[in-house]
PDB file of N, CA and C in Angstrom:
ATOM      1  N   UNK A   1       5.307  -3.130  -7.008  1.00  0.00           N
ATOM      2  CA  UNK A   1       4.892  -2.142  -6.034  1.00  0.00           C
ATOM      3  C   UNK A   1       3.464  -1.713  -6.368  1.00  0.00           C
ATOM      4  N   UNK A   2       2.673  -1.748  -5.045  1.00  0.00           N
ATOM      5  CA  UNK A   2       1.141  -0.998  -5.718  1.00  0.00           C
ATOM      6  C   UNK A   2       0.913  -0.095  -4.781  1.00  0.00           C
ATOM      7  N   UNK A   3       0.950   1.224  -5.333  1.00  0.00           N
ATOM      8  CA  UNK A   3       0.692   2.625  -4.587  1.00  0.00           C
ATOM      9  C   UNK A   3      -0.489   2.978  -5.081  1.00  0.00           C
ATOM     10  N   UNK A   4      -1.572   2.023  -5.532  1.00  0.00           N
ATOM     11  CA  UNK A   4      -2.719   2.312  -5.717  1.00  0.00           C
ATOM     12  C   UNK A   4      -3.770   2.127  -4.785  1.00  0.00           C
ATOM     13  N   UNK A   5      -5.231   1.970  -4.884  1.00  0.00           N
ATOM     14  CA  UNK A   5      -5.851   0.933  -4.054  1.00  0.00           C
ATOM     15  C   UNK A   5      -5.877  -0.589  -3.944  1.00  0.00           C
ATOM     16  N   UNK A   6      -6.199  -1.174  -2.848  1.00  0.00           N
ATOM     17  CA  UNK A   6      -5.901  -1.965  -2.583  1.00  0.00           C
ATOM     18  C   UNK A   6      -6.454  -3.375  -3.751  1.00  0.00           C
ATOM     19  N   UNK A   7      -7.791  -3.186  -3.943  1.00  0.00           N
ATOM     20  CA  UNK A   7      -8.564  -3.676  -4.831  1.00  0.00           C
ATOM     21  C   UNK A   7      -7.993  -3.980  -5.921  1.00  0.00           C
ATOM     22  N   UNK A   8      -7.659  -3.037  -6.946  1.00  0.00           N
ATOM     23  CA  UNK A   8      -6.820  -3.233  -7.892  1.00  0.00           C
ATOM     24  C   UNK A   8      -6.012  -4.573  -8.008  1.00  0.00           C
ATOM     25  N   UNK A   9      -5.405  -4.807  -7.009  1.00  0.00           N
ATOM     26  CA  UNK A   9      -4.495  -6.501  -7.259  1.00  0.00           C
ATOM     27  C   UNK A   9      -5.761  -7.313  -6.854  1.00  0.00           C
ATOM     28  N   UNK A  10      -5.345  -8.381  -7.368  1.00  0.00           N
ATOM     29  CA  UNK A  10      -6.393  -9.628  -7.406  1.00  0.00           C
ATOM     30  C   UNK A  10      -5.624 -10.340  -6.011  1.00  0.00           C
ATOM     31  N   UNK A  11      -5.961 -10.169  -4.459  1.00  0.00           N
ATOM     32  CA  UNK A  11      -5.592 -10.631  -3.370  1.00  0.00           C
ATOM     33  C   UNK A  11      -5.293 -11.738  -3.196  1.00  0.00           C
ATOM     34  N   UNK A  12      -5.720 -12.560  -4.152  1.00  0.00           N
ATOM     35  CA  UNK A  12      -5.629 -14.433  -3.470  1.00  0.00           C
ATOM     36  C   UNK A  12      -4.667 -14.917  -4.830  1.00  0.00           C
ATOM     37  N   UNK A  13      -4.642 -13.842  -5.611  1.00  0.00           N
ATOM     38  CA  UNK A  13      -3.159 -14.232  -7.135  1.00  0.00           C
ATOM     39  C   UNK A  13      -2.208 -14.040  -6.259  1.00  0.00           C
ATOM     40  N   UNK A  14      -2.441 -12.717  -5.639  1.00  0.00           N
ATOM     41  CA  UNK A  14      -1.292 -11.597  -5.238  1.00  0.00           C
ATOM     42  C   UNK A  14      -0.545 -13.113  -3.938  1.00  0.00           C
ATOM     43  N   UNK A  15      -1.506 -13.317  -2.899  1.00  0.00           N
ATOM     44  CA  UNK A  15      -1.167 -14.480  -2.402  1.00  0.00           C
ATOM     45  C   UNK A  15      -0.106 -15.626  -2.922  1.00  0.00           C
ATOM     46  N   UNK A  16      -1.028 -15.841  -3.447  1.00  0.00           N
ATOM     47  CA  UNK A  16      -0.767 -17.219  -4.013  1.00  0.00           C
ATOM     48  C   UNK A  16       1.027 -17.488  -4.688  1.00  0.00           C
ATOM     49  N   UNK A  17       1.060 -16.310  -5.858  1.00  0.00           N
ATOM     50  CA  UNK A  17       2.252 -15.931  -6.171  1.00  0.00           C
ATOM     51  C   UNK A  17       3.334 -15.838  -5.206  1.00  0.00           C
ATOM     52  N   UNK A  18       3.419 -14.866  -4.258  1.00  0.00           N
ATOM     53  CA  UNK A  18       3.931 -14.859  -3.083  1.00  0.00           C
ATOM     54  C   UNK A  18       4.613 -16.324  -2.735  1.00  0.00           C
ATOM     55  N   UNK A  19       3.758 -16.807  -2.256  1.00  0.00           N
ATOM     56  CA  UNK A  19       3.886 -18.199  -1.336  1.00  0.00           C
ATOM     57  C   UNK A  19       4.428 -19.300  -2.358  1.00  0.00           C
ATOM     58  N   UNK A  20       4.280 -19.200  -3.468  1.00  0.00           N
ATOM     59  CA  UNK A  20       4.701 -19.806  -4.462  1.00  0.00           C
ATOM     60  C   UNK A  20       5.872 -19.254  -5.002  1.00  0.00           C
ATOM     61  N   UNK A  21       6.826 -18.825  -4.258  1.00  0.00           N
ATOM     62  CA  UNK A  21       7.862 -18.060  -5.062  1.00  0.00           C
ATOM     63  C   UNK A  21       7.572 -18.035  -6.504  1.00  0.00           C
ATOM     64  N   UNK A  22       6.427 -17.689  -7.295  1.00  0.00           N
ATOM     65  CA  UNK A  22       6.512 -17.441  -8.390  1.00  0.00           C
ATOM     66  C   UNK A  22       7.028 -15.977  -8.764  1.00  0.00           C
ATOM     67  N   UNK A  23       6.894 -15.103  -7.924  1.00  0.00           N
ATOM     68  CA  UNK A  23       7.396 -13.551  -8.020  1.00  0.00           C
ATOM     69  C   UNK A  23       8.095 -13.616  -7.133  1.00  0.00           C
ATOM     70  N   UNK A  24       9.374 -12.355  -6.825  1.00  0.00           N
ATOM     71  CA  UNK A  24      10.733 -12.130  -5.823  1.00  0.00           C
ATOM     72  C   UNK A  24       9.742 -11.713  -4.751  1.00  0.00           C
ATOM     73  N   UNK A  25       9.010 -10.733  -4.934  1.00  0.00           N
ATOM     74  CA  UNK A  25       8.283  -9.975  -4.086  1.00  0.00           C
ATOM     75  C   UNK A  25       7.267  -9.155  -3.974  1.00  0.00           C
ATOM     76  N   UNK A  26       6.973  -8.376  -3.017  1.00  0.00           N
ATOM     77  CA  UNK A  26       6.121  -7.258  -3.452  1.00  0.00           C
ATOM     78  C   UNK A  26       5.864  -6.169  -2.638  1.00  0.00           C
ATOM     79  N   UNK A  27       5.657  -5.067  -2.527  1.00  0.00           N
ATOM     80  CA  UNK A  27       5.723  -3.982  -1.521  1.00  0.00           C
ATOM     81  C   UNK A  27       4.742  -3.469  -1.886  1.00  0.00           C
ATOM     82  N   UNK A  28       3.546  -3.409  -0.882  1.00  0.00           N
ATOM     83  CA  UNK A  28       2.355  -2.598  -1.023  1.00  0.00           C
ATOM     84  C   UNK A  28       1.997  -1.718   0.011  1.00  0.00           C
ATOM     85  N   UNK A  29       1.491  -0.372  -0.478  1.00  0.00           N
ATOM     86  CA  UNK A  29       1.161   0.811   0.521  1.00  0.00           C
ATOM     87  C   UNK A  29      -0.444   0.662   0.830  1.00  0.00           C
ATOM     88  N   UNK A  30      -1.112  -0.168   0.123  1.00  0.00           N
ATOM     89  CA  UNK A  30      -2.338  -0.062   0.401  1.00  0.00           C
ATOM     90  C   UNK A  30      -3.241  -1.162   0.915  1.00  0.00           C
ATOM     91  N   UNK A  31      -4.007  -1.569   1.467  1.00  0.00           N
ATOM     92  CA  UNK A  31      -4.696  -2.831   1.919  1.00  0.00           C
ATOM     93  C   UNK A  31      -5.960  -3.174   1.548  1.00  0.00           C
ATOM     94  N   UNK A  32      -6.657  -4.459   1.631  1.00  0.00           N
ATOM     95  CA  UNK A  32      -7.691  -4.559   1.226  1.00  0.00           C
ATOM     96  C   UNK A  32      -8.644  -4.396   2.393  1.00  0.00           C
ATOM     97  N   UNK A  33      -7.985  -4.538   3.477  1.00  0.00           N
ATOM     98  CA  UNK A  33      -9.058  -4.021   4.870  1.00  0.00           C
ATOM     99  C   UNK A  33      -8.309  -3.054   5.652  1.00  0.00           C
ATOM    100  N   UNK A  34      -9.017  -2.302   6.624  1.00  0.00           N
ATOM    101  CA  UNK A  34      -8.298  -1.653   7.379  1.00  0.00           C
ATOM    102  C   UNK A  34      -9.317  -1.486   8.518  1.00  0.00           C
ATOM    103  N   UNK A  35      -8.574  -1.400   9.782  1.00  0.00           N
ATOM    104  CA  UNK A  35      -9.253  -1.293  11.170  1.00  0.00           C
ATOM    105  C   UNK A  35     -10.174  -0.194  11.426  1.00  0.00           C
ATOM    106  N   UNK A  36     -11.303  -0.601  11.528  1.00  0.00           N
ATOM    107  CA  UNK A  36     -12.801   0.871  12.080  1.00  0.00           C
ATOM    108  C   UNK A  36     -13.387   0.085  13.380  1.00  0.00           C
ATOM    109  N   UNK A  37     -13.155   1.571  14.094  1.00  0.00           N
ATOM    110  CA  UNK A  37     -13.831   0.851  15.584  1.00  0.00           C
ATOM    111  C   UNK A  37     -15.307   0.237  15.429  1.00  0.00           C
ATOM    112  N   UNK A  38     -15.609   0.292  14.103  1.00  0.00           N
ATOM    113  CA  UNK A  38     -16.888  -0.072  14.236  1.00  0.00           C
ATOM    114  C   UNK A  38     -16.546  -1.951  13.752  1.00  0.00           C
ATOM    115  N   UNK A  39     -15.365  -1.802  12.951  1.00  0.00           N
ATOM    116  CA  UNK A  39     -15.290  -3.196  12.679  1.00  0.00           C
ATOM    117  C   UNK A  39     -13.674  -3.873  12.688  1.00  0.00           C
ATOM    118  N   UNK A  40     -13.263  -4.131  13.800  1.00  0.00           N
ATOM    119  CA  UNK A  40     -11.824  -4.322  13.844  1.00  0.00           C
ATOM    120  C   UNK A  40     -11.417  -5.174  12.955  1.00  0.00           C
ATOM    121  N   UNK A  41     -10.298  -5.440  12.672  1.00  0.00           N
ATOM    122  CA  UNK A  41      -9.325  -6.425  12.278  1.00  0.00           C
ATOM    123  C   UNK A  41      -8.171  -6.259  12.582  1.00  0.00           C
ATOM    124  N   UNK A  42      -7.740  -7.749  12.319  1.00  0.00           N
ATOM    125  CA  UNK A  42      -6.244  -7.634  12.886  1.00  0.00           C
ATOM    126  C   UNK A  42      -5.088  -8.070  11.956  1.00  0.00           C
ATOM    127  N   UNK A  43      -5.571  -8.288  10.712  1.00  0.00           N
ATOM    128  CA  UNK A  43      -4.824  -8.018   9.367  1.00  0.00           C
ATOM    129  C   UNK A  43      -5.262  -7.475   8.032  1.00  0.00           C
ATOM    130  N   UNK A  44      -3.987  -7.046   7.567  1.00  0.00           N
ATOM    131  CA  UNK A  44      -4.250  -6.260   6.292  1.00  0.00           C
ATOM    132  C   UNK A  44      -5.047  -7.112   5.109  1.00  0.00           C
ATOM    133  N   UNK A  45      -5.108  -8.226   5.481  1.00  0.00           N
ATOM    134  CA  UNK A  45      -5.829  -9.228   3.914  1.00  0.00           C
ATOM    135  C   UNK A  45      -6.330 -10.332   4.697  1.00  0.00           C
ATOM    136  N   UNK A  46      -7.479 -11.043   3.607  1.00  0.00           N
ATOM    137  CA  UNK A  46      -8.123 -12.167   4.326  1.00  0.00           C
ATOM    138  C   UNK A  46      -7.335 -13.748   3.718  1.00  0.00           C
ATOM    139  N   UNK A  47      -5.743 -13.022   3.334  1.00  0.00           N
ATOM    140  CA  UNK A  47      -4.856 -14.064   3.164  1.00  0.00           C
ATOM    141  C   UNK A  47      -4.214 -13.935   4.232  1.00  0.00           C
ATOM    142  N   UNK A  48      -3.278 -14.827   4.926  1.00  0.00           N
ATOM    143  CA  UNK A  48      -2.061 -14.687   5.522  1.00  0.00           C
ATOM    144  C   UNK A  48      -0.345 -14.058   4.751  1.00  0.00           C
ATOM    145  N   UNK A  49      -0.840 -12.603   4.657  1.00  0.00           N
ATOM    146  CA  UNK A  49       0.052 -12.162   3.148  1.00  0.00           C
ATOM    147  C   UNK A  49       1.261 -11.688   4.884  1.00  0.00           C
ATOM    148  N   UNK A  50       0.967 -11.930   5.709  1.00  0.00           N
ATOM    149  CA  UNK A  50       1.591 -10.902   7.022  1.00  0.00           C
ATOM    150  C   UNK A  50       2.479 -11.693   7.733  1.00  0.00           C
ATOM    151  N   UNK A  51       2.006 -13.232   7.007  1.00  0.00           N
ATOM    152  CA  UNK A  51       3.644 -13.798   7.653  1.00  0.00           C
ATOM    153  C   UNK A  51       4.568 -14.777   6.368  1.00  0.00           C
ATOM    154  N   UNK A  52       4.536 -14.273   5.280  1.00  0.00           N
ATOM    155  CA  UNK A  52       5.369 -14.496   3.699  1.00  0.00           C
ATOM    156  C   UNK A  52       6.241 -13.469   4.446  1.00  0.00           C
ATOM    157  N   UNK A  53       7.814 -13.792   4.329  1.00  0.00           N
ATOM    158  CA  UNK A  53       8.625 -12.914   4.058  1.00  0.00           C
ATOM    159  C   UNK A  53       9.222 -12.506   2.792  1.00  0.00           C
ATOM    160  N   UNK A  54       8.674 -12.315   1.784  1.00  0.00           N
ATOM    161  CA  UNK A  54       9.036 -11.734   0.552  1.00  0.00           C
ATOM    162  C   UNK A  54       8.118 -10.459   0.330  1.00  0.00           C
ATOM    163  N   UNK A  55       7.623 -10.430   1.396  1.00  0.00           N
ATOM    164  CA  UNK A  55       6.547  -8.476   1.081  1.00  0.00           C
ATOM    165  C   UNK A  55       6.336  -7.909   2.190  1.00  0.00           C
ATOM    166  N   UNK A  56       6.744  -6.731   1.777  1.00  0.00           N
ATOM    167  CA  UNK A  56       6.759  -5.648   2.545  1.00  0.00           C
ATOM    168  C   UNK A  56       5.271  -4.786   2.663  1.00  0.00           C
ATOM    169  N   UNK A  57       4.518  -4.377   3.737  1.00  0.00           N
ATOM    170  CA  UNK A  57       3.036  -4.017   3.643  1.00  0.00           C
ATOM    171  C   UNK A  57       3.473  -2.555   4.518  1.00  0.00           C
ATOM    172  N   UNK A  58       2.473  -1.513   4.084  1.00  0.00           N
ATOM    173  CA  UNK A  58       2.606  -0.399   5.047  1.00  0.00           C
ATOM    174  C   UNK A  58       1.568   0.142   4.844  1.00  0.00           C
ATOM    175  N   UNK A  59       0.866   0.445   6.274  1.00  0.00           N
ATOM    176  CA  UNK A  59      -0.377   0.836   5.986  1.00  0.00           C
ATOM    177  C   UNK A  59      -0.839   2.400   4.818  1.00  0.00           C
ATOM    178  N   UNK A  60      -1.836   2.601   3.939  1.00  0.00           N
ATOM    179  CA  UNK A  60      -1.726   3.492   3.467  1.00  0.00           C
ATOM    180  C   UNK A  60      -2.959   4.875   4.383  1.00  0.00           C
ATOM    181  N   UNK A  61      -3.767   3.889   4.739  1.00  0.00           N
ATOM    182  CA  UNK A  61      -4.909   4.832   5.684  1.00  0.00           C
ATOM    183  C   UNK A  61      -4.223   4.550   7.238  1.00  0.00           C
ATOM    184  N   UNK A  62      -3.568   5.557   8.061  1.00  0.00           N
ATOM    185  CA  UNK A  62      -3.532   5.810   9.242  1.00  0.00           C
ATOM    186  C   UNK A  62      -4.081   5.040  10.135  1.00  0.00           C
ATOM    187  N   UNK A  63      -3.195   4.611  11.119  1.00  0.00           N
ATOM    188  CA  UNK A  63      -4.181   3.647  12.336  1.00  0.00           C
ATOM    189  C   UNK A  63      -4.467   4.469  13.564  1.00  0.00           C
ATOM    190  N   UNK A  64      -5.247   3.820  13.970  1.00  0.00           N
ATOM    191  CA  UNK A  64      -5.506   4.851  15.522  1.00  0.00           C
ATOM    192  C   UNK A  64      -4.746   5.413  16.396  1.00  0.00           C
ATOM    193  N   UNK A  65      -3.389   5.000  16.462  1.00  0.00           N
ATOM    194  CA  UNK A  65      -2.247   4.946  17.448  1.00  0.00           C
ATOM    195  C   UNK A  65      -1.808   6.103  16.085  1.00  0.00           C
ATOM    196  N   UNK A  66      -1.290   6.147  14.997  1.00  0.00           N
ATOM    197  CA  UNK A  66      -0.808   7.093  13.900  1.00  0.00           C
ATOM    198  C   UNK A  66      -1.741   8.229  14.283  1.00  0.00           C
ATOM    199  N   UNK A  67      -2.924   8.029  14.047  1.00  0.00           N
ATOM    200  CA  UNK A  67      -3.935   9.540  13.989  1.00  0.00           C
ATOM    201  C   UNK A  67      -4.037  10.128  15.746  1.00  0.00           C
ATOM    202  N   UNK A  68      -3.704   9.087  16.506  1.00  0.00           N
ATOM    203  CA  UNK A  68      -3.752  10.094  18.123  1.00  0.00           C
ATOM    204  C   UNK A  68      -2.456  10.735  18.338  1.00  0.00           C
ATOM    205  N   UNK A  69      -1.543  10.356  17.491  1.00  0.00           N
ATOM    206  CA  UNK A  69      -0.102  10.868  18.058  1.00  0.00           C
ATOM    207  C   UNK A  69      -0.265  12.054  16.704  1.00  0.00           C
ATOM    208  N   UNK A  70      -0.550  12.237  15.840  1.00  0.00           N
ATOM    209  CA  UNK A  70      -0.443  13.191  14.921  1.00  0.00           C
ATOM    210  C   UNK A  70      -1.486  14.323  15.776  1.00  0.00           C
ATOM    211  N   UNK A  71      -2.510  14.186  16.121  1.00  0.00           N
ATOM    212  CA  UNK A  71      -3.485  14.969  16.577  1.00  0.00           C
ATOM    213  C   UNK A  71      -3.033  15.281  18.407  1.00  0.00           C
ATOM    214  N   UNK A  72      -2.497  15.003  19.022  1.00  0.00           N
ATOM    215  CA  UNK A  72      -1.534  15.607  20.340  1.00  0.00           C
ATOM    216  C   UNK A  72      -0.443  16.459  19.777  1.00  0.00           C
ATOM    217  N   UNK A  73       0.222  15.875  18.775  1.00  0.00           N
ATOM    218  CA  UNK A  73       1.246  16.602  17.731  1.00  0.00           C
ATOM    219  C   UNK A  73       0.741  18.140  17.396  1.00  0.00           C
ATOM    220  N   UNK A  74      -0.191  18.080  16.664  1.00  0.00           N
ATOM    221  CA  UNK A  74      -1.242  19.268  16.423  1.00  0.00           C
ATOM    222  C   UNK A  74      -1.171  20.374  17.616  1.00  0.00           C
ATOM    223  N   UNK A  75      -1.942  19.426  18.809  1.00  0.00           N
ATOM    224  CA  UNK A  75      -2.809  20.263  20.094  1.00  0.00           C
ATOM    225  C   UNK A  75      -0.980  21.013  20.529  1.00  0.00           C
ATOM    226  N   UNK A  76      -0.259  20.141  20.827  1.00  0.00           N
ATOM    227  CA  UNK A  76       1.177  20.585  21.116  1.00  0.00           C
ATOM    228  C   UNK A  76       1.639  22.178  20.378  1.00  0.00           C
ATOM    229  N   UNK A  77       1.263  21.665  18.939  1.00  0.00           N
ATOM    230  CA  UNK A  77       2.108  22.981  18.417  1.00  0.00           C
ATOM    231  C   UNK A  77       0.679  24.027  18.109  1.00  0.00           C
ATOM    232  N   UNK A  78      -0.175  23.656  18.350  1.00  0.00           N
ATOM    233  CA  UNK A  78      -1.299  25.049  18.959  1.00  0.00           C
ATOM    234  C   UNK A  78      -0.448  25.518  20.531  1.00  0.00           C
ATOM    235  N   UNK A  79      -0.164  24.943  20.926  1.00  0.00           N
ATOM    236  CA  UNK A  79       0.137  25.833  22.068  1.00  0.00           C
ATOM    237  C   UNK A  79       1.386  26.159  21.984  1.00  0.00           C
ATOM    238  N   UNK A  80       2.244  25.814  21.432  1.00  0.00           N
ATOM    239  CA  UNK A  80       3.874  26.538  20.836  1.00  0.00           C
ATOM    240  C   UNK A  80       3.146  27.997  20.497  1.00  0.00           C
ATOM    241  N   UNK A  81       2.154  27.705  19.459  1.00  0.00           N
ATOM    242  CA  UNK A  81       1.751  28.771  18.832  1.00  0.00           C
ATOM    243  C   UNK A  81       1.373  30.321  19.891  1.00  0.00           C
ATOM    244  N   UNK A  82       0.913  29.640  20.649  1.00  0.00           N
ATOM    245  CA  UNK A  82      -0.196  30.764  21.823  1.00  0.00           C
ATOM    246  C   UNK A  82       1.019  31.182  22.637  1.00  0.00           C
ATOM    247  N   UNK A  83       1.477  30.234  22.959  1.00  0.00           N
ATOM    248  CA  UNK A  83       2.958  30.878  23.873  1.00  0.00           C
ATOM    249  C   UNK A  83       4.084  31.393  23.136  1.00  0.00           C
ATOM    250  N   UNK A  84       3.805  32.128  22.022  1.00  0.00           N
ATOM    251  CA  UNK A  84       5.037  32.237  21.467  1.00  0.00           C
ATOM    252  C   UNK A  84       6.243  31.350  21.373  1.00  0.00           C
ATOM    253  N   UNK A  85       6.285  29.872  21.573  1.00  0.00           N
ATOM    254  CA  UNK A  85       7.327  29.050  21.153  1.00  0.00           C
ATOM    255  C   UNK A  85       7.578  29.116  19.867  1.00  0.00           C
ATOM    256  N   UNK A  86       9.022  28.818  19.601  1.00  0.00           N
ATOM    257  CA  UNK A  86       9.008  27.821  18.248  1.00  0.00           C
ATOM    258  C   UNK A  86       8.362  26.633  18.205  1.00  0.00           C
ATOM    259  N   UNK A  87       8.134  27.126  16.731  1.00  0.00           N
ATOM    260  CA  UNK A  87       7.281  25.952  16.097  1.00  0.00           C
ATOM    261  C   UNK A  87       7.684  24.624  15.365  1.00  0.00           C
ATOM    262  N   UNK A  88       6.967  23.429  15.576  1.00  0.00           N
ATOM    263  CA  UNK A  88       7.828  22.411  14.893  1.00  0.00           C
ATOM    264  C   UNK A  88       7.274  21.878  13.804  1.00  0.00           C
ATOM    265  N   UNK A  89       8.610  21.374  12.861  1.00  0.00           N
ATOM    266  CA  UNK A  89       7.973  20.570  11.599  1.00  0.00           C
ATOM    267  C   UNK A  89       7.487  21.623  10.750  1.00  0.00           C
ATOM    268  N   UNK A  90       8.003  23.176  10.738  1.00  0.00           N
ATOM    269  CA  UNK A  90       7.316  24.233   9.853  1.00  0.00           C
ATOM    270  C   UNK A  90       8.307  23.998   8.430  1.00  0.00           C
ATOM    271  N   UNK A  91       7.180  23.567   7.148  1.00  0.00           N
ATOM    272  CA  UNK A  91       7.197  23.706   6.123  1.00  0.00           C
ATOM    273  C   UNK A  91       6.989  24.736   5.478  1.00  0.00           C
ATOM    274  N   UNK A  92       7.787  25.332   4.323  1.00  0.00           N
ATOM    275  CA  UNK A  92       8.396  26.447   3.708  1.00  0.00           C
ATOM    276  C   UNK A  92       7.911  25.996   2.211  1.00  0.00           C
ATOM    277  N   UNK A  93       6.853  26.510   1.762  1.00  0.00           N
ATOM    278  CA  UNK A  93       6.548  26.393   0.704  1.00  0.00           C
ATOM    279  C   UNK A  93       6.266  27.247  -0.746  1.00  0.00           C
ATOM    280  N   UNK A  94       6.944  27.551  -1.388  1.00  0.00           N
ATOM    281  CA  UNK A  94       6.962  28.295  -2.184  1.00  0.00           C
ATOM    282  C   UNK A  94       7.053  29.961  -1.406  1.00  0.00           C
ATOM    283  N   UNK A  95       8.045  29.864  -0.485  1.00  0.00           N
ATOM    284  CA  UNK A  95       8.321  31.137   0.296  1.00  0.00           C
ATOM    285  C   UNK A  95       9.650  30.846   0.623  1.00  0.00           C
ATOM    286  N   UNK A  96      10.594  31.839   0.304  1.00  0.00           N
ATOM    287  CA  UNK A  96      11.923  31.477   0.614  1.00  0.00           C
ATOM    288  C   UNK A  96      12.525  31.801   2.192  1.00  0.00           C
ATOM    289  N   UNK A  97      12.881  31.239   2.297  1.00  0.00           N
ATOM    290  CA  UNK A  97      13.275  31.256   4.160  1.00  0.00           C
ATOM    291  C   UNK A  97      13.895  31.899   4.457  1.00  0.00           C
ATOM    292  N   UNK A  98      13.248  32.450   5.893  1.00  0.00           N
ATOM    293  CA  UNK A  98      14.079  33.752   6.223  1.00  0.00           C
ATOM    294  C   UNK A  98      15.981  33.415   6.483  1.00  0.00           C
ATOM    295  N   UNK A  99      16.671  33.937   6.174  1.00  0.00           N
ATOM    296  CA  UNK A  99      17.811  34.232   6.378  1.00  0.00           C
ATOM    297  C   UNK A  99      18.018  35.253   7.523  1.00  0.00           C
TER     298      UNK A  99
END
């Protein structure tokens, strides 16, 4: 598992291994590229690590479709807020909940 940056693994071992059943597997949260409107892509590595079925990939930086639905999410519960609605997804942190 690498919950680090992406860099850290050596990408074309990390590959290679893979495809070589030399390792069971591998599950990584982080990538060595990630999509900027200034410079798209359309995979996480400049291997084909996205069609090995022995690893699991999840993006660790947010994609555009993740950050527009979190940020409507937001605008939504600003206005719960203004209209006196309940609020959603309220986290209780080191405050004990009302009873």
């Amino acid at each position: 598992m690498n919950v680090g940056r992406g860099p850290v693994i050596d990408e074309q071992s990390l590959y290679e291994a893979l495809k070589a059943k030399e390792i069971a597997g591998a599950g990584i949260d982080v990538w060595w590229q990630y999509y900027t409107p200034d410079e798209p892509i359309k995979h996480p590595s400049k291997y084909p690590l996205h069609e090995l079925d022995n690893i699991i990939m999840t993006p660790h930086k947010p994609t555009y479709e993740t950050m527009a639905f979190r940020w409507k999410f937001i605008a939504q519960n600003i206005n719960r807020l203004v209209n006196n609605a309940p609020l959603e997804n309220i986290v209780h942190v080191g405050i004990k909940k009302p009873t």
